[in-house]
C-alpha atoms as a PDB file:
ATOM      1  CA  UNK A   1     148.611-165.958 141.551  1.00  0.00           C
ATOM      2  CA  UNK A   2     145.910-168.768 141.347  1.00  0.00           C
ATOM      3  CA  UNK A   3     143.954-168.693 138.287  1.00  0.00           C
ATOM      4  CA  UNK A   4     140.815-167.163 139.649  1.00  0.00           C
ATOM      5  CA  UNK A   5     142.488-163.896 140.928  1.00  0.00           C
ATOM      6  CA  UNK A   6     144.053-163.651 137.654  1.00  0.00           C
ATOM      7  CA  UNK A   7     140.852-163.586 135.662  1.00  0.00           C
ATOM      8  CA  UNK A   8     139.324-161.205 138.468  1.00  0.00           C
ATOM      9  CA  UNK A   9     142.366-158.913 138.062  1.00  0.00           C
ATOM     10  CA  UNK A  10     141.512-158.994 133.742  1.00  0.00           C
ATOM     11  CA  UNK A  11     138.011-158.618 134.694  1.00  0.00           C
ATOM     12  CA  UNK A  12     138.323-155.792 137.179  1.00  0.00           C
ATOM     13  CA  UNK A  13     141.183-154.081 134.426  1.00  0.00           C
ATOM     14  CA  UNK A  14     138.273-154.311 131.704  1.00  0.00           C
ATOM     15  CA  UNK A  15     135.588-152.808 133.771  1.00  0.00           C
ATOM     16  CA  UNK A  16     137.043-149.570 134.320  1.00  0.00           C
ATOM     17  CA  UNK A  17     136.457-148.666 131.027  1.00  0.00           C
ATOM     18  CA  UNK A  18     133.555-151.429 129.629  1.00  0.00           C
ATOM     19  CA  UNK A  19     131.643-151.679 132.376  1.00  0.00           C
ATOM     20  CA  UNK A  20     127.925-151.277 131.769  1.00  0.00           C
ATOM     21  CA  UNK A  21     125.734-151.490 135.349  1.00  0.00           C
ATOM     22  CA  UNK A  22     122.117-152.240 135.865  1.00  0.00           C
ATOM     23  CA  UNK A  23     119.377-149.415 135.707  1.00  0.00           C
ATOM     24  CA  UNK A  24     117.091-150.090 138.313  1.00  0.00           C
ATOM     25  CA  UNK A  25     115.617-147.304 140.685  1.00  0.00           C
ATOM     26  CA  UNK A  26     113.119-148.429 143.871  1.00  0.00           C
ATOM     27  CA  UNK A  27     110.214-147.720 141.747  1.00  0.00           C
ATOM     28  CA  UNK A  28     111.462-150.544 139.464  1.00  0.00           C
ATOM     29  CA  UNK A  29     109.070-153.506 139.977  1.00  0.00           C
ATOM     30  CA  UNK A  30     109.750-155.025 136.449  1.00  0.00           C
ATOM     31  CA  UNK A  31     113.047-156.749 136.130  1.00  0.00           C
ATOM     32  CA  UNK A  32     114.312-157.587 132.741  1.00  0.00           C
ATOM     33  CA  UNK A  33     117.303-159.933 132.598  1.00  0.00           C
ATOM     34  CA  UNK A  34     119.757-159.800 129.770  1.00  0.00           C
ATOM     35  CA  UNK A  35     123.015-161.239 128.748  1.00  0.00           C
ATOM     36  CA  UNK A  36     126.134-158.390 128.376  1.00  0.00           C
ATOM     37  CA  UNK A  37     126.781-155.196 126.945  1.00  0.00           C
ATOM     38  CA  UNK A  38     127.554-155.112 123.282  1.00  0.00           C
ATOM     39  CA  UNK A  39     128.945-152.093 121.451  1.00  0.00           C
ATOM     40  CA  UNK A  40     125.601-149.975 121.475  1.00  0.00           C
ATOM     41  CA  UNK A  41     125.482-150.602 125.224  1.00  0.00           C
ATOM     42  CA  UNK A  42     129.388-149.680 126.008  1.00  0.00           C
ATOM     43  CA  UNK A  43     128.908-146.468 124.076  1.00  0.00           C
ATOM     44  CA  UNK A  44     125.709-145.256 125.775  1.00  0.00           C
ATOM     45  CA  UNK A  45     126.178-146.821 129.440  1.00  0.00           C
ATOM     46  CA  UNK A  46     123.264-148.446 129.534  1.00  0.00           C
ATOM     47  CA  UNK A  47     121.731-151.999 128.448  1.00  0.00           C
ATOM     48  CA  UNK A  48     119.710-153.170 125.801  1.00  0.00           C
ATOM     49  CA  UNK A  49     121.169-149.179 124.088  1.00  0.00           C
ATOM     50  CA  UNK A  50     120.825-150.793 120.829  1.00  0.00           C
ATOM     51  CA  UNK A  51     118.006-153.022 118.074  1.00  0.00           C
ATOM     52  CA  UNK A  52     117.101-155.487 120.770  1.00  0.00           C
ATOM     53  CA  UNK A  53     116.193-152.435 123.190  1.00  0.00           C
ATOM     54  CA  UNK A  54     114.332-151.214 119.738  1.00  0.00           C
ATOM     55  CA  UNK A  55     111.724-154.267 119.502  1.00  0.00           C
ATOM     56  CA  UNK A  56     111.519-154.246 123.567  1.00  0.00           C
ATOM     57  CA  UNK A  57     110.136-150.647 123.577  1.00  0.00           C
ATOM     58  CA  UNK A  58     108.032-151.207 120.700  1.00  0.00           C
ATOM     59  CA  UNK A  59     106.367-154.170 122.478  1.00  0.00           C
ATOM     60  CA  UNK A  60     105.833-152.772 125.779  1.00  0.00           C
ATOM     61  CA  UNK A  61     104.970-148.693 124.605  1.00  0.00           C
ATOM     62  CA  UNK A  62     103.868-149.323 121.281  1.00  0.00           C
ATOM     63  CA  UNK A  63     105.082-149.470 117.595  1.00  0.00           C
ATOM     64  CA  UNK A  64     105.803-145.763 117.746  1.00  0.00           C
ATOM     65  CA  UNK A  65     108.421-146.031 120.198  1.00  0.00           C
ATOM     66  CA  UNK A  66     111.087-146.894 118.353  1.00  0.00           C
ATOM     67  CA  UNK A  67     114.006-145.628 120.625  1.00  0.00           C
ATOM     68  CA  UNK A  68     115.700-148.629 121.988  1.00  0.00           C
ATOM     69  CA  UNK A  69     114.601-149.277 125.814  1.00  0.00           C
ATOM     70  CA  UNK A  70     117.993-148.526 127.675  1.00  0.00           C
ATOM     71  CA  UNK A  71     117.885-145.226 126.076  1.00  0.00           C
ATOM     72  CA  UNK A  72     114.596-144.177 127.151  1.00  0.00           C
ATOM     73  CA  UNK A  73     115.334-145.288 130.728  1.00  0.00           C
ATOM     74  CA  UNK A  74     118.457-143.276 130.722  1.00  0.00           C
ATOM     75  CA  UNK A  75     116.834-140.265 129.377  1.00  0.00           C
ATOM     76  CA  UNK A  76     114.184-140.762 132.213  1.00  0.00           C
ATOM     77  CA  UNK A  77     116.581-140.976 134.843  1.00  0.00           C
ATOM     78  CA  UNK A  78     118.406-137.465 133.863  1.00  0.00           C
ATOM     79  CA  UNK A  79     114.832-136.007 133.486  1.00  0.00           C
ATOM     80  CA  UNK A  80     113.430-136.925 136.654  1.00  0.00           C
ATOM     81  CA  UNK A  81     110.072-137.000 135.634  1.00  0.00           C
ATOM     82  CA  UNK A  82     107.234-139.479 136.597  1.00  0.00           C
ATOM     83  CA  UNK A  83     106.389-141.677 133.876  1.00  0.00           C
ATOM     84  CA  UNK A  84     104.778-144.402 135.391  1.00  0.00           C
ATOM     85  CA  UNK A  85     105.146-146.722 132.239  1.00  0.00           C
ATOM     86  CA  UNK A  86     109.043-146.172 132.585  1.00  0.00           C
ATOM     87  CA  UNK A  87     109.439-145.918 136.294  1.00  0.00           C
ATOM     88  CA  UNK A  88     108.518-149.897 136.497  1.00  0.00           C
ATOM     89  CA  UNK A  89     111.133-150.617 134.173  1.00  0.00           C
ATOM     90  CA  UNK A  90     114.723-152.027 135.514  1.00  0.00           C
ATOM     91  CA  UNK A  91     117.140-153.751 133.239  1.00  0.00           C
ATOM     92  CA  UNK A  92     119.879-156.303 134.715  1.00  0.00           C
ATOM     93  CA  UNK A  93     122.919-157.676 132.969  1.00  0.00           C
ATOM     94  CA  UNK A  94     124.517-161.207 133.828  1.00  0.00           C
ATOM     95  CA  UNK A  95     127.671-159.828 132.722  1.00  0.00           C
ATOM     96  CA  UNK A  96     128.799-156.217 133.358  1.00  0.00           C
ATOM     97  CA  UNK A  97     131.266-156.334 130.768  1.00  0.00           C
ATOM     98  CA  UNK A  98     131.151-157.424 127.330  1.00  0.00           C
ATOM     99  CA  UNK A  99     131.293-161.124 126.378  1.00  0.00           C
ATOM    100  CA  UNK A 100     131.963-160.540 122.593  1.00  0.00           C
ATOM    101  CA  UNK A 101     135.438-158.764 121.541  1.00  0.00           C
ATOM    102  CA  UNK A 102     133.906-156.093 119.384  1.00  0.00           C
ATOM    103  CA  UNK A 103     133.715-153.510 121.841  1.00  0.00           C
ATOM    104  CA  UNK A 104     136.909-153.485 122.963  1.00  0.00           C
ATOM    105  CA  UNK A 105     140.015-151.783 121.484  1.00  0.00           C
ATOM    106  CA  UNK A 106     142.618-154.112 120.025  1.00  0.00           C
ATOM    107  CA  UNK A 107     145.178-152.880 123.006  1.00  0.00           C
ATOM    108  CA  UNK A 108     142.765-154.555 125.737  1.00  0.00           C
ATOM    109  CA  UNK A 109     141.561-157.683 123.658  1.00  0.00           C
ATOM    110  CA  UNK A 110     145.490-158.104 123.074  1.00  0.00           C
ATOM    111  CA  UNK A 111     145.894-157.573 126.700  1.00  0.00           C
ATOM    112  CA  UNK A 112     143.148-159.667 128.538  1.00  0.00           C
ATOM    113  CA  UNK A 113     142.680-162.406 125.174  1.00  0.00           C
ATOM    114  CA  UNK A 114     142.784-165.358 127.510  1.00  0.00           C
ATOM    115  CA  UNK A 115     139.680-163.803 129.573  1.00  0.00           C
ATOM    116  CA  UNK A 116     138.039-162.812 126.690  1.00  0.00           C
ATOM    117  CA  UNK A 117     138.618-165.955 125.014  1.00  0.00           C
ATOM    118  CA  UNK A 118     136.460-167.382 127.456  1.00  0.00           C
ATOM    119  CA  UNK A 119     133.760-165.177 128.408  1.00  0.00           C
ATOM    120  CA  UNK A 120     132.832-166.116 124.137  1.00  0.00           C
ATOM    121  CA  UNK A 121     133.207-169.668 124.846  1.00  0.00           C
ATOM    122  CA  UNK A 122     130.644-169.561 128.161  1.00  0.00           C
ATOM    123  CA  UNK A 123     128.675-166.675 126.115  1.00  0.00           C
ATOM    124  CA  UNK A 124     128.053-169.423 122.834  1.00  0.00           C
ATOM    125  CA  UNK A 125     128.031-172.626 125.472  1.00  0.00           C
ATOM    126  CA  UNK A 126     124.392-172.317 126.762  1.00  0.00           C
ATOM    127  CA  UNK A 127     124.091-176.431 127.084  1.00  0.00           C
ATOM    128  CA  UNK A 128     127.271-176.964 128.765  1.00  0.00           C
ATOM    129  CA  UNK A 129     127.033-177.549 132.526  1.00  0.00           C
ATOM    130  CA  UNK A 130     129.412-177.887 133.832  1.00  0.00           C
ATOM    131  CA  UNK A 131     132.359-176.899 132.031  1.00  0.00           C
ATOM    132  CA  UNK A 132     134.966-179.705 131.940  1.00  0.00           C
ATOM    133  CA  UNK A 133     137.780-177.062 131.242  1.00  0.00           C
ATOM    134  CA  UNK A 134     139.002-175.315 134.862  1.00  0.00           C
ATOM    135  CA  UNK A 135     139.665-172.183 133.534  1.00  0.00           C
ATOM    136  CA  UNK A 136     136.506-171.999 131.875  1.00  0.00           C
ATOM    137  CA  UNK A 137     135.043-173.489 135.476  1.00  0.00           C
ATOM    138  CA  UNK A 138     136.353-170.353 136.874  1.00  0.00           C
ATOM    139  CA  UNK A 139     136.017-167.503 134.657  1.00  0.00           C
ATOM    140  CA  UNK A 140     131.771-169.029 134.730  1.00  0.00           C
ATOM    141  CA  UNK A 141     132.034-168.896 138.528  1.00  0.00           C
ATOM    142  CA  UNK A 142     133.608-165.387 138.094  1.00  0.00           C
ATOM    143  CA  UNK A 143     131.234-163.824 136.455  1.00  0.00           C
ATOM    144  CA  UNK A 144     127.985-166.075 138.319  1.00  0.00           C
ATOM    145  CA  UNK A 145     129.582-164.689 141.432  1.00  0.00           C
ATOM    146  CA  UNK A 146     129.124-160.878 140.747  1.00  0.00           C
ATOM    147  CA  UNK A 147     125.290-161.505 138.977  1.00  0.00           C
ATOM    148  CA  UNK A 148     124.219-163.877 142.040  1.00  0.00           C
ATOM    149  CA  UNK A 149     125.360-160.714 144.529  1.00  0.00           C
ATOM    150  CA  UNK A 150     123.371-158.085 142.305  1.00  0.00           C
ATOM    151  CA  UNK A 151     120.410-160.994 142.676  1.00  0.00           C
ATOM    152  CA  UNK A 152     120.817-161.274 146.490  1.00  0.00           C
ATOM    153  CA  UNK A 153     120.730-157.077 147.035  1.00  0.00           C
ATOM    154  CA  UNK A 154     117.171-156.806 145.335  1.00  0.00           C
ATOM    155  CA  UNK A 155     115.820-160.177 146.929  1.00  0.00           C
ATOM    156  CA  UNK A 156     113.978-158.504 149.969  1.00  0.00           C
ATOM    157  CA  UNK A 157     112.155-156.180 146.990  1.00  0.00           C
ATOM    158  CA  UNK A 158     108.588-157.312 145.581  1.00  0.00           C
ATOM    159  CA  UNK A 159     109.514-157.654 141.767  1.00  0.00           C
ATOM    160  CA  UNK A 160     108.718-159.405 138.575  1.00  0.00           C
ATOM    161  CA  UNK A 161     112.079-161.130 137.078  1.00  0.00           C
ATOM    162  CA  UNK A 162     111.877-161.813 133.487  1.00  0.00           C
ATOM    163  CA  UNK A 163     115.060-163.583 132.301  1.00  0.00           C
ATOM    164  CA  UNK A 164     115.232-162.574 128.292  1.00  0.00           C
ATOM    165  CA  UNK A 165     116.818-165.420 126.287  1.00  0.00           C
ATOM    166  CA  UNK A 166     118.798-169.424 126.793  1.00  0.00           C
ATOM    167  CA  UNK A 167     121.555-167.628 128.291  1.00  0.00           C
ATOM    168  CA  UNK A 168     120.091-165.176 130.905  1.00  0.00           C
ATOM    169  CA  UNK A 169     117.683-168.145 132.313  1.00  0.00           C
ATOM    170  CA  UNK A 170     120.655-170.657 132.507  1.00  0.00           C
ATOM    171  CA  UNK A 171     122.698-168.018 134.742  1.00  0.00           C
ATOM    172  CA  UNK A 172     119.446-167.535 136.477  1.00  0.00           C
ATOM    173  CA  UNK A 173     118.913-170.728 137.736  1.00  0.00           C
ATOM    174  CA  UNK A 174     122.679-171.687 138.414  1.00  0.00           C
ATOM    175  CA  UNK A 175     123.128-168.325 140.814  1.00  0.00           C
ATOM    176  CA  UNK A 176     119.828-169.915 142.453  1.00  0.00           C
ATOM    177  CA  UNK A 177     118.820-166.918 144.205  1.00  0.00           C
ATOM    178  CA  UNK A 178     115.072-166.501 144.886  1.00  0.00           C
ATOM    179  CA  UNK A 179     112.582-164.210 146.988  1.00  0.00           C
ATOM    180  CA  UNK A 180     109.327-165.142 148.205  1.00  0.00           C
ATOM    181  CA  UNK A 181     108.389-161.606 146.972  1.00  0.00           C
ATOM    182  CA  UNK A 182     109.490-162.384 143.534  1.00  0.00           C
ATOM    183  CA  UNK A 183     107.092-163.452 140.330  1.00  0.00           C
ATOM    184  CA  UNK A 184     109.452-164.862 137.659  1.00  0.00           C
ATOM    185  CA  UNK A 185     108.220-165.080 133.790  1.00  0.00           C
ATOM    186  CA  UNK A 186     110.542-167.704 132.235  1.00  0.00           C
ATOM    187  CA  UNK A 187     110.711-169.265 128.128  1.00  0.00           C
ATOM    188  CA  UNK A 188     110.637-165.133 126.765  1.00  0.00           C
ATOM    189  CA  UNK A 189     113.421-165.271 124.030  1.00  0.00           C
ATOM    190  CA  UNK A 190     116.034-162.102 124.177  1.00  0.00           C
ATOM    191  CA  UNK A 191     114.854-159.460 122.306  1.00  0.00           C
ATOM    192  CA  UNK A 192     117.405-160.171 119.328  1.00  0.00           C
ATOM    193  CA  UNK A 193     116.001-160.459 115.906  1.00  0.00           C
ATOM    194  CA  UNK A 194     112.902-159.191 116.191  1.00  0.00           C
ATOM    195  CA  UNK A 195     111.682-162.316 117.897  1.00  0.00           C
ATOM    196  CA  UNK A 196     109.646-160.724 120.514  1.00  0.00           C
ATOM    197  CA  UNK A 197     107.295-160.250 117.471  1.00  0.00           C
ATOM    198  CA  UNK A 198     107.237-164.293 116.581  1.00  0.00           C
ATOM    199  CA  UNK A 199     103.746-166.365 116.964  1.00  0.00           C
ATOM    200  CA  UNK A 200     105.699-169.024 118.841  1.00  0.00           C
ATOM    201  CA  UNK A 201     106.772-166.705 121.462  1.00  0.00           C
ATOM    202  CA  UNK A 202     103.258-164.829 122.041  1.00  0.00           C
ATOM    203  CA  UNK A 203     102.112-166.733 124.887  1.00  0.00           C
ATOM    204  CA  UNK A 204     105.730-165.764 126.901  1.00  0.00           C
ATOM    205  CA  UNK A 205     105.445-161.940 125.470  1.00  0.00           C
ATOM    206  CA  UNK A 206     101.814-161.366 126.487  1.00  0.00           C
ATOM    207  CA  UNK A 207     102.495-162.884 130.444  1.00  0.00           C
ATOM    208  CA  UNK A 208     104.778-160.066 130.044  1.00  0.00           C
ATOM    209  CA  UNK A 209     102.663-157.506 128.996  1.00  0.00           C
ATOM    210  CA  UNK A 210     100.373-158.233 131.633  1.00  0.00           C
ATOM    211  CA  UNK A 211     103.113-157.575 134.563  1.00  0.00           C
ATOM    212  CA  UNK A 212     103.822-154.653 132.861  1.00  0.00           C
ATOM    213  CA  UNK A 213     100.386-153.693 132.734  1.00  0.00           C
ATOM    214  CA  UNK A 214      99.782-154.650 135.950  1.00  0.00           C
ATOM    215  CA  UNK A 215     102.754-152.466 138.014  1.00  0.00           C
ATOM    216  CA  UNK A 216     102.446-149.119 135.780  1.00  0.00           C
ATOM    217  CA  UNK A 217      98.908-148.791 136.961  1.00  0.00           C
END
């Protein structure tokens, strides 16, 4: 077994129970890009389930909406009702499974640690290009592999990408997948923090706003 099936055999043995997929419907027009599930997300099956979902619906719907984003999409979707302020709304992961350890039971850390061990590495790596290390080379390619495909099945789809943070725009640009049809907002932090909220991110925020503004019309 070469060393790439073996981290896609870890990686397929995790996602049966981690795996968190996109919500995106074909009224979705607004794309938001994040980096991996995290414990909020694996519980809920949805992203952004948790604080940084928070501070994304409070910017977009107001301060009074303070149910984290992936939650109110989800809700949405099992309601089937037309909200035009949610039916824009689609939210992407690079990674499907977690990239941290937390979620995880010990068994499966204990049994996949070497994958694991490097999804954190790539996850806390943003300014390393290439990797020098080949199983690191691999398990990046792994994962670029599966987020490039999800890229390439909306690319005939007139959308507004917004990568959300270092890491989202750096696996953005390496899966180099574009679409004439495509508007892409780049330099908006992830939504960790609070930092939508921050004066030196405004300018990034409000080009967001607008899109927003501009589909759920």
């Amino acid at each position: 077994m070469d060393t790439v099936e073996k981290f896609e055999q870890q990686y397929v043995a995790l996602a049966q129970q981690y795996e968190v997929s996109e919500v995106m419907t074909p009224k979705s027009k607004l794309i938001f890009i994040l980096e991996s599930p995290h414990v909020s997300e694996v519980e809920n099956g949805v992203p952004v389930a948790g604080p940084s979902g928070a501070t994304m619906s409070k910017k977009l719907f107001g301060p009074e909406y303070s149910h984290p984003l992936g939650l109110l999409l989800k809700k949405h979707q099992e309601e089937s009702m037309e909200r035009p302020s949610l039916d824009v709304v689609g939210l992407l992961n690079v990674c499907n499974i977690p990239m941290q350890s937390k979620p995880y039971a010990e068994s499966d850390r204990n049994a996949n640690s070497e994958l694991l061990e490097h999804l954190s590495k790539i996850r806390t790596s943003n300014q390393k290009t290439p990797f020098k290390d080949n199983e690191l080379l691999a398990v990046q390619q792994l994962i670029l592999e599966k987020f490039r495909n999800r890229l390439k099945a909306i690319s005939d789809r007139e959308l507004t990408i917004i990568p959300c943070g270092r890491f989202a725009q750096k696996f953005f640009q390496l899966a180099n997948v574009s679409s004439e049809k495509w508007t892409v907002i780049m330099d908006v932090p992830h939504p960790s923090y609070n930092s939508w909220s921050r004066e030196r991110y405004q300018d990034a925020i409000n080009n967001v706003l607008d899109e927003f503004n501009r589909h759920k019309i």
